[in-house]
C-alpha atoms as a PDB file:
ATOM      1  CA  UNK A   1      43.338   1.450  30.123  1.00  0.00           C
ATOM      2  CA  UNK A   2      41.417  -1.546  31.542  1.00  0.00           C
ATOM      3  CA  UNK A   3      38.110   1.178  31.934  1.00  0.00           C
ATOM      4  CA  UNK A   4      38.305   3.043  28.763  1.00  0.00           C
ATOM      5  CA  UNK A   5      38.508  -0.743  27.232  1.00  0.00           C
ATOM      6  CA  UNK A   6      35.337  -1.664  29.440  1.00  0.00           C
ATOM      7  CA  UNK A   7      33.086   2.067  29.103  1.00  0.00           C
ATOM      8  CA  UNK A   8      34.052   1.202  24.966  1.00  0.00           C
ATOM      9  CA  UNK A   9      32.407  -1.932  25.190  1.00  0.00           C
ATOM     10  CA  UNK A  10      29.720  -0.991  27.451  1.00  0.00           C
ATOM     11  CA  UNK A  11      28.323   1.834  25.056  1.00  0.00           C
ATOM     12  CA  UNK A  12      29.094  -0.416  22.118  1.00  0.00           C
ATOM     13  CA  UNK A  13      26.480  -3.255  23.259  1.00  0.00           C
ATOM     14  CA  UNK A  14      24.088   0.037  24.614  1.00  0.00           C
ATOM     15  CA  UNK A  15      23.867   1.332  21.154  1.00  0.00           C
ATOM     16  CA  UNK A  16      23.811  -1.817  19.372  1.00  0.00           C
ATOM     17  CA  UNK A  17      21.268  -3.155  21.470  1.00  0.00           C
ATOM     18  CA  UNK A  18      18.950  -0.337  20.954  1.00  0.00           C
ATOM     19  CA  UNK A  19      18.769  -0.026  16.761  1.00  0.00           C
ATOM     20  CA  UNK A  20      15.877  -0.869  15.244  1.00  0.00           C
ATOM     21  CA  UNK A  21      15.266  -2.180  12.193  1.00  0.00           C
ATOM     22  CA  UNK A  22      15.580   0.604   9.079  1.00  0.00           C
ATOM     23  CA  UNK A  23      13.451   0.505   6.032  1.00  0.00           C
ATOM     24  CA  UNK A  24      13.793   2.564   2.545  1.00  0.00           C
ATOM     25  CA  UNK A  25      10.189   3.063   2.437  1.00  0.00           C
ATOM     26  CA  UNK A  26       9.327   5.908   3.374  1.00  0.00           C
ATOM     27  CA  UNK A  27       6.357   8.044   2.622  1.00  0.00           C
ATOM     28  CA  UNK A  28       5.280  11.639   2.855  1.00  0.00           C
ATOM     29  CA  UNK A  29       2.217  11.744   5.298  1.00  0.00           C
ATOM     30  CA  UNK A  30      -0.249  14.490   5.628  1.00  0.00           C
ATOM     31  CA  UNK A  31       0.714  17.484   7.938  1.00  0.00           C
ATOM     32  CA  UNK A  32      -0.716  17.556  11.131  1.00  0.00           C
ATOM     33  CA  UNK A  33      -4.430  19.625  11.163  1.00  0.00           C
ATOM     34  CA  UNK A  34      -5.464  18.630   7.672  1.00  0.00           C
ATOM     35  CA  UNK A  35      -8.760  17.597   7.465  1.00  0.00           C
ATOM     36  CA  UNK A  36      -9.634  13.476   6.289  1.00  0.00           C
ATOM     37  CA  UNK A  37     -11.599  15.527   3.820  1.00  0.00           C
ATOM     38  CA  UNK A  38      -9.209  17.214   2.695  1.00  0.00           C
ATOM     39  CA  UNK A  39      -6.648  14.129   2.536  1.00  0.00           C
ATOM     40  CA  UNK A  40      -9.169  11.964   0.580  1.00  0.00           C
ATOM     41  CA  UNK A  41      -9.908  14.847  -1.925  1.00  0.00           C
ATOM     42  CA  UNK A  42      -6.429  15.777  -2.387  1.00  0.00           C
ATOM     43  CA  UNK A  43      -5.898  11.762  -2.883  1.00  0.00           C
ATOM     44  CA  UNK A  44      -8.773  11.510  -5.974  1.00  0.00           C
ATOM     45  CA  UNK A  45      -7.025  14.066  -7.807  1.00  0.00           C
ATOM     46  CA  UNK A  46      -3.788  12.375  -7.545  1.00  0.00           C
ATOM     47  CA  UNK A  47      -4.930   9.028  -8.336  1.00  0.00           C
ATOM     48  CA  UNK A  48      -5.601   7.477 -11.523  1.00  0.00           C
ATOM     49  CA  UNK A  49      -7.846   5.268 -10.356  1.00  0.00           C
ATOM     50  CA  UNK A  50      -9.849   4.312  -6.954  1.00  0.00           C
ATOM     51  CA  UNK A  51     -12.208   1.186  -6.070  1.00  0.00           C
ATOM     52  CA  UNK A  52     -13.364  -0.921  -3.476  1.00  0.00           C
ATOM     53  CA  UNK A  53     -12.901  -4.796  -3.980  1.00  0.00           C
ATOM     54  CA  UNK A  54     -12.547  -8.239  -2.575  1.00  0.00           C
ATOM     55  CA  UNK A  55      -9.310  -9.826  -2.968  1.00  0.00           C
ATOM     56  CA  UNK A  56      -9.998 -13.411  -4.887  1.00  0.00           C
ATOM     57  CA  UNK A  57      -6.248 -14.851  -5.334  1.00  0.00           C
ATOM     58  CA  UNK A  58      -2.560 -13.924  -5.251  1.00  0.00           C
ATOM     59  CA  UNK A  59       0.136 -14.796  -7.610  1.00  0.00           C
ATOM     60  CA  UNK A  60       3.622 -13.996  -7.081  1.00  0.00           C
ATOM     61  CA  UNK A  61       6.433 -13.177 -10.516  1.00  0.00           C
ATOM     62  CA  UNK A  62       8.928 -15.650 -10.953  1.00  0.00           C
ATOM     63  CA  UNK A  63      11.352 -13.020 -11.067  1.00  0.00           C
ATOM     64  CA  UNK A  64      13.454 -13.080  -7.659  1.00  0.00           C
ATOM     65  CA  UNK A  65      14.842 -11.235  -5.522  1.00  0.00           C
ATOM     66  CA  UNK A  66      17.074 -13.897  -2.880  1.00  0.00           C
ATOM     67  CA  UNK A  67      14.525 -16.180  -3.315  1.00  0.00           C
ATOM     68  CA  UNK A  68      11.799 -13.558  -3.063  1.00  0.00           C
ATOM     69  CA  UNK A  69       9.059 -13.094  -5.967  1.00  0.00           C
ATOM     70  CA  UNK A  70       9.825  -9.622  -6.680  1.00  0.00           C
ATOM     71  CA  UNK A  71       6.040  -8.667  -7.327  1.00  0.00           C
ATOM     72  CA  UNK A  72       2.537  -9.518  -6.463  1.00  0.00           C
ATOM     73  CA  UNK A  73      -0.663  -9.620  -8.312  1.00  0.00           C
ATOM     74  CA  UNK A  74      -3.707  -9.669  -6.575  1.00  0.00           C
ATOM     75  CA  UNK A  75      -6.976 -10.508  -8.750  1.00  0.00           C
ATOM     76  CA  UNK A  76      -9.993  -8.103  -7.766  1.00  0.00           C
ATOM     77  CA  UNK A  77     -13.563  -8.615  -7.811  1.00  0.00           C
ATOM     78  CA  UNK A  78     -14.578  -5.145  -7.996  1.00  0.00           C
ATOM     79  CA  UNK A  79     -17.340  -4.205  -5.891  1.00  0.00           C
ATOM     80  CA  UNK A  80     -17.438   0.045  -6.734  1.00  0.00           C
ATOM     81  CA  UNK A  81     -15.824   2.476  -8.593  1.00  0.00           C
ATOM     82  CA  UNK A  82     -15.181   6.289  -7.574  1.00  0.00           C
ATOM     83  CA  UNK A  83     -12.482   7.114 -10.537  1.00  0.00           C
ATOM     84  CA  UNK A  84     -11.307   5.257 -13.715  1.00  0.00           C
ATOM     85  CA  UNK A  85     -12.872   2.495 -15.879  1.00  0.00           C
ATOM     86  CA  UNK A  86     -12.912  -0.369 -14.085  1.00  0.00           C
ATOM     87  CA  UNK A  87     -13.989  -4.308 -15.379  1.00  0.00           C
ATOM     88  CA  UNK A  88     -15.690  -6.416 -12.985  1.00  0.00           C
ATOM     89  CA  UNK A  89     -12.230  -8.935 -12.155  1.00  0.00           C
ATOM     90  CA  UNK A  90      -9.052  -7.190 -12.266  1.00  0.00           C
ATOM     91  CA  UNK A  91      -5.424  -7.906 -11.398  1.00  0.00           C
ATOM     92  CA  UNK A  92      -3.493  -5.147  -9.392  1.00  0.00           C
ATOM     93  CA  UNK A  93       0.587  -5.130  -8.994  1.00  0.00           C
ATOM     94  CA  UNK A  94       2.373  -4.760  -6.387  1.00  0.00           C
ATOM     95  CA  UNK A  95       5.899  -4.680  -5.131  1.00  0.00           C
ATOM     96  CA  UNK A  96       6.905  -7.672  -2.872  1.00  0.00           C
ATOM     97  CA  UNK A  97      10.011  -7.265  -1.344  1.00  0.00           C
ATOM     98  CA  UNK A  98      11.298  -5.329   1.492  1.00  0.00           C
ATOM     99  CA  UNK A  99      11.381  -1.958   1.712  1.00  0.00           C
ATOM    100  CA  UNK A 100      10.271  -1.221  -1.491  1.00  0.00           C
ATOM    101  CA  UNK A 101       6.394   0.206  -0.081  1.00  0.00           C
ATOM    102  CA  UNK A 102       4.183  -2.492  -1.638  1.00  0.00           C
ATOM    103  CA  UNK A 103       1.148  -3.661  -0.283  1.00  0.00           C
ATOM    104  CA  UNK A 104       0.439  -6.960   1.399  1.00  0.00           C
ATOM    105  CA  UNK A 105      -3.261  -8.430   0.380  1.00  0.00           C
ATOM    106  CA  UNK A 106      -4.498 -10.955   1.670  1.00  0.00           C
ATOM    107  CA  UNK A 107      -7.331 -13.248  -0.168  1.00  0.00           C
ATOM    108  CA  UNK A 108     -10.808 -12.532   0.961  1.00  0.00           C
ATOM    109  CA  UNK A 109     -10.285  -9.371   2.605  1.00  0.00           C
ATOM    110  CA  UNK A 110     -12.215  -6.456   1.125  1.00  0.00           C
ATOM    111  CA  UNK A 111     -10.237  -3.001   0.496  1.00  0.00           C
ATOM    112  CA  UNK A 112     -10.428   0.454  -0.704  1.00  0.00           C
ATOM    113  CA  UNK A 113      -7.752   0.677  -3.268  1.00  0.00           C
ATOM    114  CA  UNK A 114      -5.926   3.751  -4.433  1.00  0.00           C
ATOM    115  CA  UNK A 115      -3.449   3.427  -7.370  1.00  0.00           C
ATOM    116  CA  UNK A 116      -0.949   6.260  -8.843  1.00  0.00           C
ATOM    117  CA  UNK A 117      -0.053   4.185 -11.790  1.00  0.00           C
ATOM    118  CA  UNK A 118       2.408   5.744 -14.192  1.00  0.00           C
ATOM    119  CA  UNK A 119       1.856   3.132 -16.634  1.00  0.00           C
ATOM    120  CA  UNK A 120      -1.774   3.337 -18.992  1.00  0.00           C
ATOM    121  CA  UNK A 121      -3.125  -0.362 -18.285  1.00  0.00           C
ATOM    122  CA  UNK A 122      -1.400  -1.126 -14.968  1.00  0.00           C
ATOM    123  CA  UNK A 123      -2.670  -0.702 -11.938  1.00  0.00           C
ATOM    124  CA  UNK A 124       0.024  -0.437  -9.178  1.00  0.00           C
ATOM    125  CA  UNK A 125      -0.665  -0.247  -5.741  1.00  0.00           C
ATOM    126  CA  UNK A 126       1.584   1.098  -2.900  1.00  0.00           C
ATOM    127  CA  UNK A 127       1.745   1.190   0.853  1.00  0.00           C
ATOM    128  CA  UNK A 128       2.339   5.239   0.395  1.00  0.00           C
ATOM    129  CA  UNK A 129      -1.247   5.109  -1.074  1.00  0.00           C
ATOM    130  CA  UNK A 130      -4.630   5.668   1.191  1.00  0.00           C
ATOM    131  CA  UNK A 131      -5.143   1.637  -0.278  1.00  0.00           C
ATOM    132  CA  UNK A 132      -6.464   0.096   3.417  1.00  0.00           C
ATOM    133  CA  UNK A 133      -8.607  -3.170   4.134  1.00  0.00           C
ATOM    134  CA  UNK A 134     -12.605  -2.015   4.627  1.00  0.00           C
ATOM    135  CA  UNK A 135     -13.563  -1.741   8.130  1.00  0.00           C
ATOM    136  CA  UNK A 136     -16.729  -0.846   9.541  1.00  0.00           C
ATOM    137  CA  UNK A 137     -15.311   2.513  10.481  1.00  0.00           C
ATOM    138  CA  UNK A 138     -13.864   2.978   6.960  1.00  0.00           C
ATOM    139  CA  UNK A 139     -13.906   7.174   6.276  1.00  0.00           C
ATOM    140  CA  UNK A 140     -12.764   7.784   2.793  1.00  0.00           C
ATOM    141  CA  UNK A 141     -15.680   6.501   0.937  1.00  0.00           C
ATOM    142  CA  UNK A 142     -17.474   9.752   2.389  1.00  0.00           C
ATOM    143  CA  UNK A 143     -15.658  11.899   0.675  1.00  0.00           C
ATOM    144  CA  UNK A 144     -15.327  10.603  -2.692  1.00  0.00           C
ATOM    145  CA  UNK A 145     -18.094  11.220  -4.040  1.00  0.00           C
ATOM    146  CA  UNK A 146     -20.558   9.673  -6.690  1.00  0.00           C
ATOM    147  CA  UNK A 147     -20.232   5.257  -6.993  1.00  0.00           C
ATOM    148  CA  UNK A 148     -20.433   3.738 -10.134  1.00  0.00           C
ATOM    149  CA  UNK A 149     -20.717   0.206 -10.450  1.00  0.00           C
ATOM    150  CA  UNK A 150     -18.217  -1.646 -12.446  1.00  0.00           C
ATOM    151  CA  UNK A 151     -18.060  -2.945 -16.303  1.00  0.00           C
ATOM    152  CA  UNK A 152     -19.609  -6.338 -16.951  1.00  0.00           C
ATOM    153  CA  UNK A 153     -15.963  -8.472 -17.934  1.00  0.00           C
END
């Protein structure tokens, strides 16, 4: 009795010991063998607007979540447009709480934003989205085609 007690507890602190964290974000990612090209084109269509900017400031909702801000605005200078009307300075939402796929910004970093916002006048931005900070080495801008500048605010 004394080893079915101990090989119990054994596997018990094995397979506790080993889970990992779970999230409820999840996201469908391309299939393997599809082209960047193909990705970022297949991303224009879907979106309702894409942009490159530099992140000026972030304010949080005072709605909460266990002391959480349930949302995040970041304010945008915009820098270039591929799709949409865009204003020189706008605010983008985002969802701020785990495992709910929003973005984290951070101010003065520079990204390529891609937003699938349901709502006319909102634009929401997710971590399922090809939204990622500039690099050097960024791809996408490649592929999307003709720049326009943005709308004097």
């Amino acid at each position: 009795m004394k080893n079915y007690l101990l090989i119990a507890m054994f596997t018990a602190v094995v397979f506790l010991g080993s889970a990992q964290t779970a999230s409820a974000c999840s996201c469908v990612r391309p299939l393997p063998g599809v082209s960047l090209k193909t990705q970022v084109t297949t991303s224009k269509k879907e979106a309702t607007v894409i942009f490159a900017g530099k992140v000026l400031s972030i304010r949080y909702s005072a709605e909460k979540m266990n002391g959480t801000p349930l949302k995040a605005y970041a304010k945008i200078a915009v820098e270039r447009s591929w799709k949409g009307p865009l204003n020189e300075l706008i605010e983008v939402e985002t969802e701020n709480i785990c495992c709910i796929c929003g973005y984290t910004f951070e101010i003065g970093k520079t990204y390529i934003i891609y937003s699938y916002s349901p709502n006319p006048g909102t634009i929401n931005v997710s971590s399922c989205s090809r939204t990622a900070q500039i690099t050097d080495t960024s791809p996408d801008e490649k592929y999307l085609g003709k720049v326009r500048k943005p709308k004097k605010s």
